[in-house]
C-alpha atoms as a PDB file:
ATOM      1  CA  UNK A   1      -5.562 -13.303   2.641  1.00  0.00           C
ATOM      2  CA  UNK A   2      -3.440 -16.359   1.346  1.00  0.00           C
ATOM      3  CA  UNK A   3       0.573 -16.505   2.119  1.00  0.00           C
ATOM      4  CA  UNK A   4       2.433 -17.174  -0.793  1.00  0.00           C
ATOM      5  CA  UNK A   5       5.989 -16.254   1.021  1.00  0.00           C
ATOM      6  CA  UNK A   6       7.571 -19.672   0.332  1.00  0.00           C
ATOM      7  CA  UNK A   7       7.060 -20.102  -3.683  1.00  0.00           C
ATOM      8  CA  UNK A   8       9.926 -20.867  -5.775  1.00  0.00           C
ATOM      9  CA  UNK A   9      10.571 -21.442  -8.795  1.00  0.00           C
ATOM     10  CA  UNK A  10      11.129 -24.788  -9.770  1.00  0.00           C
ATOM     11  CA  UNK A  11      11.313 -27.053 -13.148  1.00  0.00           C
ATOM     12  CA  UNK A  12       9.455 -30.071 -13.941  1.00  0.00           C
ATOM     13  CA  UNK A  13      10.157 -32.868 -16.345  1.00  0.00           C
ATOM     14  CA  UNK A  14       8.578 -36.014 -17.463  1.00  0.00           C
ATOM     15  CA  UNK A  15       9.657 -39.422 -15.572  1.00  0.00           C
ATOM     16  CA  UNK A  16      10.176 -43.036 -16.108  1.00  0.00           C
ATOM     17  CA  UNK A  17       9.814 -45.427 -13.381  1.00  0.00           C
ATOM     18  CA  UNK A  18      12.320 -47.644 -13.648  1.00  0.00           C
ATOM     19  CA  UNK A  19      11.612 -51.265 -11.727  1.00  0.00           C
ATOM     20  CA  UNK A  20      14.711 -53.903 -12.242  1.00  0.00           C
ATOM     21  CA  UNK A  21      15.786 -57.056 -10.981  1.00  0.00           C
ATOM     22  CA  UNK A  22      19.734 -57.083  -9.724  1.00  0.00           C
ATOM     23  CA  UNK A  23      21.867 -59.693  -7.937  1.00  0.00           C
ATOM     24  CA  UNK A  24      23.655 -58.212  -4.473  1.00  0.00           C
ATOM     25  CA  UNK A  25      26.716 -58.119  -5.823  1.00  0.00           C
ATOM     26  CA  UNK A  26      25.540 -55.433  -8.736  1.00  0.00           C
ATOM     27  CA  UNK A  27      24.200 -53.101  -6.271  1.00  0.00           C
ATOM     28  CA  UNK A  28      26.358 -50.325  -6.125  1.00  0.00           C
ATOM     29  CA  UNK A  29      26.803 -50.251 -10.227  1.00  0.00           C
ATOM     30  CA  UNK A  30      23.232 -50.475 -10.561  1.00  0.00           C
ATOM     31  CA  UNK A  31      23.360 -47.256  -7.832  1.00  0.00           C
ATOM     32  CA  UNK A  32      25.902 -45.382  -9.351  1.00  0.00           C
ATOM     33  CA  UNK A  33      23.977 -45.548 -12.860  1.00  0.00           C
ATOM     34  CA  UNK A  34      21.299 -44.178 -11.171  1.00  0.00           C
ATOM     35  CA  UNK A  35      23.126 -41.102  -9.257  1.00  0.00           C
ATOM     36  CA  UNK A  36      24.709 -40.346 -12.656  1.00  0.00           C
ATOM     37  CA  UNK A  37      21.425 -39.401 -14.059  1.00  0.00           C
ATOM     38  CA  UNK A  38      19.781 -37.645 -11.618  1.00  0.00           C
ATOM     39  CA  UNK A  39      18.045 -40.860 -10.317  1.00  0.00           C
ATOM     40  CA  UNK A  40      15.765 -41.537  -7.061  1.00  0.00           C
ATOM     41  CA  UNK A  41      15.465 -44.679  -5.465  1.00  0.00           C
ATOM     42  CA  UNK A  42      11.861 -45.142  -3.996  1.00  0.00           C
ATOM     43  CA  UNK A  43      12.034 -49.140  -3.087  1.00  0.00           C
ATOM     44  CA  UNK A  44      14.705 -51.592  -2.887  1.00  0.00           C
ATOM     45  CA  UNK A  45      13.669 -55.137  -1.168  1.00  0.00           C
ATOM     46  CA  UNK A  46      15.459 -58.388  -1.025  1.00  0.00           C
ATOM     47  CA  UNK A  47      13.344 -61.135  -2.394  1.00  0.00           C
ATOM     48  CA  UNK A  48      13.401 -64.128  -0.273  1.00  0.00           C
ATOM     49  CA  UNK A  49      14.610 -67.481  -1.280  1.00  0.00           C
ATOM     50  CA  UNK A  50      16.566 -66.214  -4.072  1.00  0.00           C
ATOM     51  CA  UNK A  51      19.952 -63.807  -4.442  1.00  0.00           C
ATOM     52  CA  UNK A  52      18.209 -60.872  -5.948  1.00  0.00           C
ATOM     53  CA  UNK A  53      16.726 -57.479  -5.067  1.00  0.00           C
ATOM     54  CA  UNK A  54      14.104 -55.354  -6.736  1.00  0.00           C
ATOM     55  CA  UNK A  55      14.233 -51.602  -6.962  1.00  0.00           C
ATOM     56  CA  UNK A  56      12.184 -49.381  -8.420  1.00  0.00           C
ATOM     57  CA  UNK A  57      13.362 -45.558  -9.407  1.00  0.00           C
ATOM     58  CA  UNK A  58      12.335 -42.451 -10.782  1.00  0.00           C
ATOM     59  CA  UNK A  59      14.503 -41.017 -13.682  1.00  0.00           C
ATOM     60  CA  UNK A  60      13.908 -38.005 -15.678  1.00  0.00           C
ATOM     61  CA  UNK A  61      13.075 -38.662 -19.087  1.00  0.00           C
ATOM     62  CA  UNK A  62      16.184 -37.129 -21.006  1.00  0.00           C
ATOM     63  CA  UNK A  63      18.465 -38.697 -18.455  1.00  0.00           C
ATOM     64  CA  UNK A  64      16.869 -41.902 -19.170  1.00  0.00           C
ATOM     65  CA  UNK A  65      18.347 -42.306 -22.775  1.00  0.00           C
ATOM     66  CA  UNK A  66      20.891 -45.072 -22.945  1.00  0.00           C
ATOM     67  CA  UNK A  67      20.270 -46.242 -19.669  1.00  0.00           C
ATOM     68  CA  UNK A  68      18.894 -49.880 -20.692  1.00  0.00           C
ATOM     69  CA  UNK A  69      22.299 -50.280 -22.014  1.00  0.00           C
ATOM     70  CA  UNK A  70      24.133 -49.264 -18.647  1.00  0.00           C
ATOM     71  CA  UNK A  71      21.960 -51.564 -16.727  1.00  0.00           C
ATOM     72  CA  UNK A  72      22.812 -54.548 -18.823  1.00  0.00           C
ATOM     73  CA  UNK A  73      26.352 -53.826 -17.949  1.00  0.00           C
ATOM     74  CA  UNK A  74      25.766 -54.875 -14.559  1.00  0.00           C
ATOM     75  CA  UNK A  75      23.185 -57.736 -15.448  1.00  0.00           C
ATOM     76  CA  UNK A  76      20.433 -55.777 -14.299  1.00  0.00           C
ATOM     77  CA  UNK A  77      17.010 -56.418 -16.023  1.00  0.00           C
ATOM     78  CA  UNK A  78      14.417 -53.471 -15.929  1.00  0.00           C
ATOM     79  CA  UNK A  79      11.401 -52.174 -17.619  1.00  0.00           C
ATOM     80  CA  UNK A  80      10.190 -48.631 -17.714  1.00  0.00           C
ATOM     81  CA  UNK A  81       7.083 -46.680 -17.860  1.00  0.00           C
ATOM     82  CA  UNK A  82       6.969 -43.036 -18.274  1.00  0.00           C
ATOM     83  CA  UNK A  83       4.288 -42.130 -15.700  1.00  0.00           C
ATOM     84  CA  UNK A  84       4.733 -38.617 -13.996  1.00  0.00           C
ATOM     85  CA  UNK A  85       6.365 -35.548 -13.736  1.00  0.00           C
ATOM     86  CA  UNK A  86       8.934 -34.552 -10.919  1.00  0.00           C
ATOM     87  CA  UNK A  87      10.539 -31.364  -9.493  1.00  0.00           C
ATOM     88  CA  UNK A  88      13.941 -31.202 -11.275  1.00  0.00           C
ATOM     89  CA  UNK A  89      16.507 -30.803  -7.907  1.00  0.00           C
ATOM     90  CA  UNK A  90      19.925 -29.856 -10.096  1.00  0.00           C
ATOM     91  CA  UNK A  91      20.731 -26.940 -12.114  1.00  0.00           C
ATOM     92  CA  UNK A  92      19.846 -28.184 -15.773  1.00  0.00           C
ATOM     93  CA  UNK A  93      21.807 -25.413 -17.102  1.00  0.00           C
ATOM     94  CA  UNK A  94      25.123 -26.505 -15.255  1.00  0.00           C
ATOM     95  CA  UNK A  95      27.190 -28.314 -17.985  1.00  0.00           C
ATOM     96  CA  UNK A  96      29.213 -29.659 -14.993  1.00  0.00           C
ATOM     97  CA  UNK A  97      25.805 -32.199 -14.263  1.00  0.00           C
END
């Protein structure tokens, strides 16, 4: 007999990873560009002997359009890869998000 008491419902949707290069003082822009579109940080490390950090995120793919341009904004330099799917954690039918 298998227990299936805890399924949901849940939607998926196609990711980029996003890995960029950002000075310290760019880290909450770069941050709030990411919370805007549904981002998730999975890495952030300082690199030593220089004043940058990496991070690398996951960003749905139709939040993702647009975004190179918000990065430059705060002289952040990324490259993407579309590379997975993820479990969608908002309400993609609330126009409020």
């Amino acid at each position: 007999m298998t227990d299936y008491r805890y399924v949901t419902d849940v939607i998926v949707a196609n990711q980029k990873t996003t890995k960029l290069l950002t000075s310290e003082q760019n880290m909450t822009a770069v941050y709030n560009i990411f919370n805007q579109r549904w981002g998730t940080v999975v890495e952030e490390y300082h690199i030593p002997g220089v004043p940058f950090y990496h991070i690398k995120a996951f960003i749905p793919l139709v939040k993702s359009i647009g975004l190179s341009s918000a990065l430059k904004t705060c002289e952040a330099f990324s490259q993407f890869c579309i590379d997975r799917w993820g479990v969608i954690e908002e309400d993609p039918f609330d126009c409020d998000s």
